[in-house]
C-alpha atoms as a PDB file:
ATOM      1  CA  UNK A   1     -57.971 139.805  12.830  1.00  0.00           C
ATOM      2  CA  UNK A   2     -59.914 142.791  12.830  1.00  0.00           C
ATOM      3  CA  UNK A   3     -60.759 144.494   9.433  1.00  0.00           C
ATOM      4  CA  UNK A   4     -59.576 148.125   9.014  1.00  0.00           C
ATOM      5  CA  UNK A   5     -61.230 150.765   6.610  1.00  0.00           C
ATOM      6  CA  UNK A   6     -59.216 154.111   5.458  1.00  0.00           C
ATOM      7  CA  UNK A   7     -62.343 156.429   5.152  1.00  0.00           C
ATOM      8  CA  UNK A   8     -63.231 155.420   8.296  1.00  0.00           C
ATOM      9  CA  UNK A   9     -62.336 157.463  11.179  1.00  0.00           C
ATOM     10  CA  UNK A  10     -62.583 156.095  14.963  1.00  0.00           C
ATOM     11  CA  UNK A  11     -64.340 158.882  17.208  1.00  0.00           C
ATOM     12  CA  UNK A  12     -62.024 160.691  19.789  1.00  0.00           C
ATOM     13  CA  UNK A  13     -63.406 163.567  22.179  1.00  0.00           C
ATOM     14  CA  UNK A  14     -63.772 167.035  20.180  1.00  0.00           C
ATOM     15  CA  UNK A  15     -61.155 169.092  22.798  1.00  0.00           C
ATOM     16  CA  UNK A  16     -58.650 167.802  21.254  1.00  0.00           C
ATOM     17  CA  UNK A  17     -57.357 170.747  19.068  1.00  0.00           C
ATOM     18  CA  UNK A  18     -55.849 167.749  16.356  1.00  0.00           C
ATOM     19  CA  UNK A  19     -59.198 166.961  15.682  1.00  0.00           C
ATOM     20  CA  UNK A  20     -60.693 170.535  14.583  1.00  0.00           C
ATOM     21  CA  UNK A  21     -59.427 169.956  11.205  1.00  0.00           C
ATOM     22  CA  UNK A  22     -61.351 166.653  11.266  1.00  0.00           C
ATOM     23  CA  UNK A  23     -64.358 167.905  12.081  1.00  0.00           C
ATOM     24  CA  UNK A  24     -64.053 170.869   9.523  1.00  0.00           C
ATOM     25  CA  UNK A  25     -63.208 168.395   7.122  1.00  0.00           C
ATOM     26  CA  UNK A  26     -66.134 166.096   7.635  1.00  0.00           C
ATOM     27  CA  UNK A  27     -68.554 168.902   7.853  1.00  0.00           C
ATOM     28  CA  UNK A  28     -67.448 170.100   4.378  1.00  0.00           C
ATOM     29  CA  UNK A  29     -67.970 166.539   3.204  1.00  0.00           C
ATOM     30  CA  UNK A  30     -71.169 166.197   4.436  1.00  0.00           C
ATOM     31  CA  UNK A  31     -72.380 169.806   3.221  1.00  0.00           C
ATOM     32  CA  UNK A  32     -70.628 168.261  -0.123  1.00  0.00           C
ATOM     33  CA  UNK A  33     -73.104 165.366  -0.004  1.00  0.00           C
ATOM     34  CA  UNK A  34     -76.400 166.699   0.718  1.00  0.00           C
ATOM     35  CA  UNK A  35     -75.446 169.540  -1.928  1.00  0.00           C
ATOM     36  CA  UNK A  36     -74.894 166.393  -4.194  1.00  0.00           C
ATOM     37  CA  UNK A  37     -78.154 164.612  -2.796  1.00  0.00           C
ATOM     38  CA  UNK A  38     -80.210 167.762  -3.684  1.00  0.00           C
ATOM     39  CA  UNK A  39     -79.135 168.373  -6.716  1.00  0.00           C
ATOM     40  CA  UNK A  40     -79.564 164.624  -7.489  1.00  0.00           C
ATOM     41  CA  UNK A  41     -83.380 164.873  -6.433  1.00  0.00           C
ATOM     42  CA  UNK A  42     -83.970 167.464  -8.408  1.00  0.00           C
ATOM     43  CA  UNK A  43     -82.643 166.600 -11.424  1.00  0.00           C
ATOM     44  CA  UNK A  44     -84.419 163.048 -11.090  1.00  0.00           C
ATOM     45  CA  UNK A  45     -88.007 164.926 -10.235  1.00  0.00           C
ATOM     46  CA  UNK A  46     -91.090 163.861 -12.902  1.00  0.00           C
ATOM     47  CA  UNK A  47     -92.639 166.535 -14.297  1.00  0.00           C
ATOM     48  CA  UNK A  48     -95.821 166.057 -15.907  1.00  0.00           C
ATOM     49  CA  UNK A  49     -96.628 168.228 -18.671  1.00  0.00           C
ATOM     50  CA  UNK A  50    -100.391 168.891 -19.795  1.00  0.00           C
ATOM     51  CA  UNK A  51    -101.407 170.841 -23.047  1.00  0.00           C
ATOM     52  CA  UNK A  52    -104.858 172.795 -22.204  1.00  0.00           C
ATOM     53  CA  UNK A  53    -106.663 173.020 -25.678  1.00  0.00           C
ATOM     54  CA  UNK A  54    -108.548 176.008 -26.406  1.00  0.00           C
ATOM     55  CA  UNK A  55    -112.115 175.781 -25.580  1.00  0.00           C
ATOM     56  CA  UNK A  56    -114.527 175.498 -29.164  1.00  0.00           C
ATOM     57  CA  UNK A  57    -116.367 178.430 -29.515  1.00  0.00           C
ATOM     58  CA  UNK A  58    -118.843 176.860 -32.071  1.00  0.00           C
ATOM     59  CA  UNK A  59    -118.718 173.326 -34.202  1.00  0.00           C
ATOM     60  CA  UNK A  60    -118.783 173.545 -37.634  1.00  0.00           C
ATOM     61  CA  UNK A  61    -120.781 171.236 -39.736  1.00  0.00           C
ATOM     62  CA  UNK A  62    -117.887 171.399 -42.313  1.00  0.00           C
ATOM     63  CA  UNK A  63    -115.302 173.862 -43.894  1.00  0.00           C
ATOM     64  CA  UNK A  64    -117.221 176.726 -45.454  1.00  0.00           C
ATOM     65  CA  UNK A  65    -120.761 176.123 -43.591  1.00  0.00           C
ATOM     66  CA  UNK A  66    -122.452 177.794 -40.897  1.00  0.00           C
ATOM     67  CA  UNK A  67    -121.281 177.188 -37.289  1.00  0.00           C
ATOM     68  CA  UNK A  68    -123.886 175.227 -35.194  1.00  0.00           C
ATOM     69  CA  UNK A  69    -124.305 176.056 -31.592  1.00  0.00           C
ATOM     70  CA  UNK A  70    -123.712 172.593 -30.248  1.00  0.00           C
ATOM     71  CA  UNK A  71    -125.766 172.759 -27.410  1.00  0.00           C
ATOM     72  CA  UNK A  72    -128.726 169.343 -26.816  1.00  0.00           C
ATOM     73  CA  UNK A  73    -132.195 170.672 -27.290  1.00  0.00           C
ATOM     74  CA  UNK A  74    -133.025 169.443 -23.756  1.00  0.00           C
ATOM     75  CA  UNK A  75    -130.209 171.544 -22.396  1.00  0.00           C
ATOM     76  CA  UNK A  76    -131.685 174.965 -23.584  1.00  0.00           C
ATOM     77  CA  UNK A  77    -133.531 177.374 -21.139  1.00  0.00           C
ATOM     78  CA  UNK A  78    -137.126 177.600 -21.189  1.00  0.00           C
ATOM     79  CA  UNK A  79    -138.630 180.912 -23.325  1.00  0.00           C
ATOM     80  CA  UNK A  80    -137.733 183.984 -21.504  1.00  0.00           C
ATOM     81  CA  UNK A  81    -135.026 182.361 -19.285  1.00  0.00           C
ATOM     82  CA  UNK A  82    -131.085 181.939 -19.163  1.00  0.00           C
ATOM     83  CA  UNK A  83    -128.565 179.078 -18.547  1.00  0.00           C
ATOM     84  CA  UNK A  84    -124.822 179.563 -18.196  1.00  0.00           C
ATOM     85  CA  UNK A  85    -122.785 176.535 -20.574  1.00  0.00           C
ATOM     86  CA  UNK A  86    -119.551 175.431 -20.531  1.00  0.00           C
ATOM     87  CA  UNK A  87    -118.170 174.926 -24.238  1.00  0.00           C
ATOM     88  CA  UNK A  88    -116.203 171.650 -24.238  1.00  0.00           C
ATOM     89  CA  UNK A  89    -117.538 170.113 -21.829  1.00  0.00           C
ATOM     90  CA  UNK A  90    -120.201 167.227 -22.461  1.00  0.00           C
ATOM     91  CA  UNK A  91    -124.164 167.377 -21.440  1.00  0.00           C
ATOM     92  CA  UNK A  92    -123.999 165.556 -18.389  1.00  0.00           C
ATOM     93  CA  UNK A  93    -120.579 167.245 -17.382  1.00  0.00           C
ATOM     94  CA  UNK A  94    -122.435 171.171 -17.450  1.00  0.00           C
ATOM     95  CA  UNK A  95    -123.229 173.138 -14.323  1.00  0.00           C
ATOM     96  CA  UNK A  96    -126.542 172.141 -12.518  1.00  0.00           C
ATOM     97  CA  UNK A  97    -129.602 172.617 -15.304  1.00  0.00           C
ATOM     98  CA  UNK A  98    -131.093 175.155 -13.776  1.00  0.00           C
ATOM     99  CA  UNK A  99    -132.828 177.711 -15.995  1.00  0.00           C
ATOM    100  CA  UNK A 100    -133.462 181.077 -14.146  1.00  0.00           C
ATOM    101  CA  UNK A 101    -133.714 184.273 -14.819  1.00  0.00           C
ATOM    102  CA  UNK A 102    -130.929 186.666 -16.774  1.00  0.00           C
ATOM    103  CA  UNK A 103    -130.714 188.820 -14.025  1.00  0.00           C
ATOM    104  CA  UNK A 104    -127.156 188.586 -12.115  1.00  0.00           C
ATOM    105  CA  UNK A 105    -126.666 185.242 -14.160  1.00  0.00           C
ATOM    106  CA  UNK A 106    -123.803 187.099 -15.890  1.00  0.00           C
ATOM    107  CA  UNK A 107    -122.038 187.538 -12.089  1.00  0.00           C
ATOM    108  CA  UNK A 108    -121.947 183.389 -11.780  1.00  0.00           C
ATOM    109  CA  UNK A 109    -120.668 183.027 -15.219  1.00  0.00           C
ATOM    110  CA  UNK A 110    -117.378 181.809 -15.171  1.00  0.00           C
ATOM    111  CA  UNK A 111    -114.575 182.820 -17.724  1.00  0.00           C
ATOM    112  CA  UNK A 112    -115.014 181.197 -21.171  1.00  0.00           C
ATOM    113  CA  UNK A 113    -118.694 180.476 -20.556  1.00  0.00           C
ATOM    114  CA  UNK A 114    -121.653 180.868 -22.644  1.00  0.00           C
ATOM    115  CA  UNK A 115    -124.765 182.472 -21.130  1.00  0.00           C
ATOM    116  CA  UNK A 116    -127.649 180.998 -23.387  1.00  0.00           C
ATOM    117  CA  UNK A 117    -130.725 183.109 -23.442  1.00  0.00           C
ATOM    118  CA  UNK A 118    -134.470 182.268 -25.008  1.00  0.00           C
ATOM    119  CA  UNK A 119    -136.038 185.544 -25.596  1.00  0.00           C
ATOM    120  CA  UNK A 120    -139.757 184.892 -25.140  1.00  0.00           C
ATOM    121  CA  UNK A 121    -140.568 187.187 -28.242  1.00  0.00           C
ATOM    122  CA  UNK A 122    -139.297 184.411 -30.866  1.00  0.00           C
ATOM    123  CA  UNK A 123    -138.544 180.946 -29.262  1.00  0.00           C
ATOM    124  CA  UNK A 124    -137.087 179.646 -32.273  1.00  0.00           C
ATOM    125  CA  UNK A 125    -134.270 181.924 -31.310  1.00  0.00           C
ATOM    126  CA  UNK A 126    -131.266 181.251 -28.787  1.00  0.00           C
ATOM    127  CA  UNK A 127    -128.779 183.980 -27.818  1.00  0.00           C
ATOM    128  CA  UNK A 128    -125.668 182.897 -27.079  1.00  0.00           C
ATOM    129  CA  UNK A 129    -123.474 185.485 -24.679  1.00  0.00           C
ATOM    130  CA  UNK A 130    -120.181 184.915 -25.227  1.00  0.00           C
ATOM    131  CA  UNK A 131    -118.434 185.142 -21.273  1.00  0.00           C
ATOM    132  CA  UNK A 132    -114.627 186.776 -21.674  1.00  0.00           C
ATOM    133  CA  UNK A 133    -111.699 184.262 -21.201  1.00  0.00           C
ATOM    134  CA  UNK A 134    -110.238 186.150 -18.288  1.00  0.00           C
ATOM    135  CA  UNK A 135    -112.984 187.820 -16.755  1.00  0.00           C
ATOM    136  CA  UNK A 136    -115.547 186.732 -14.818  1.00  0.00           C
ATOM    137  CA  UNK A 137    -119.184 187.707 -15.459  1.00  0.00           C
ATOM    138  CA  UNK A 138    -117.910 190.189 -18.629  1.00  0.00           C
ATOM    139  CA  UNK A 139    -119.917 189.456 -22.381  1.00  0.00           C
ATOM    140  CA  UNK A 140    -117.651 189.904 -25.222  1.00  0.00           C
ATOM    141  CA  UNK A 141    -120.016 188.854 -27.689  1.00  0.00           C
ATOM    142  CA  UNK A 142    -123.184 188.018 -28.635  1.00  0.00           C
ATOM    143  CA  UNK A 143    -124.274 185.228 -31.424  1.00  0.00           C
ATOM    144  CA  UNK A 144    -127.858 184.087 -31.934  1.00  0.00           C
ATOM    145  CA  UNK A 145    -128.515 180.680 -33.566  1.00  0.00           C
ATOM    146  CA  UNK A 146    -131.899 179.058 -34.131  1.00  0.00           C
ATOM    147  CA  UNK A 147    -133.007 176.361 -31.981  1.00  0.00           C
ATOM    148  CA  UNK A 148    -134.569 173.747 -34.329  1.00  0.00           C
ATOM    149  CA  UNK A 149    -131.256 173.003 -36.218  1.00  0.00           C
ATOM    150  CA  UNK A 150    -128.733 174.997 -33.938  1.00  0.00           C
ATOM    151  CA  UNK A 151    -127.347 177.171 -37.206  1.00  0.00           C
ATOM    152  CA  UNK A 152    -125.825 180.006 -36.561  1.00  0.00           C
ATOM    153  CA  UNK A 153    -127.883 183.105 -38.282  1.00  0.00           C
ATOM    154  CA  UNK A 154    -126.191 186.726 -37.119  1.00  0.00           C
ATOM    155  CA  UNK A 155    -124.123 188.424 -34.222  1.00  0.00           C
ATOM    156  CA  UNK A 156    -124.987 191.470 -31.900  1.00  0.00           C
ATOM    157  CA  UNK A 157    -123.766 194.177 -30.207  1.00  0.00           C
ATOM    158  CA  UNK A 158    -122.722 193.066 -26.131  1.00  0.00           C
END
């Protein structure tokens, strides 16, 4: 004996004006379910959250010191020429370490960056231009540290 189901409904022609409320009814069951279904998804849908820390503008050495630039001694520009560093990021992680000259450097620099700078007057010196968070290319500051022990001596005008 054949097995009959009450929610299911055998398929007759759709001329049939008995059938129109049928169909209307199924359709608003079916937009019923995929309303459901979407919802569903959604509410089910991983999100992934990720905390961006600020970037370090200096390390210190400890609470009440000096700041210390931060920055390998093999990483610095020759005398006379500049190099744009990434705070945060390690060594071997930095932008290509190409030294070159100061001029336009500040155009490449992206936000956050440091332009370092070895004035060929006094090579124990290392300017450090400080490259705004949310503008490319635009110095907000300017700190010099010495190059032998990386402290931190005095800041200048942009």
């Amino acid at each position: 004996m054949p097995a009959h189901f009450t929610f299911c409904y055998r398929l007759q022609p759709l001329t049939e004006p008995t059938n129109m409320t049928t169909v209307f009814r199924d359709a608003s069951l079916l937009r019923l379910f995929a309303t459901t279904l979407i919802a569903l998804s959604a509410c089910t849908r991983r999100t992934r959250t990720i905390i961006v820390a600020p970037t370090p503008q200096a390390e210190t050495v400890a609470p009440g010191t000096a700041a210390v630039l931060g920055v390998p001694p093999g990483h610095l520009p020759k005398p006379g020429e500049c190099r744009v560093w990434i705070p945060g990021v390690p060594p071997g992680r930095q932008p290509r370490p190409k030294s070159r000259d100061c001029a336009g450097i500040a155009s490449v620099a992206p936000p956050g960056s440091w332009i370092l700078y070895r004035p060929t007057a006094d090579r124990r010196l290392v300017h450090v231009r400080e490259v705004d968070r949310a503008r490319v290319g635009v110095v907000v500051r300017v700190r010099v540290f010495e190059v032998e022990s990386g402290r931190f001596l005095r800041e200048e005008n942009p």
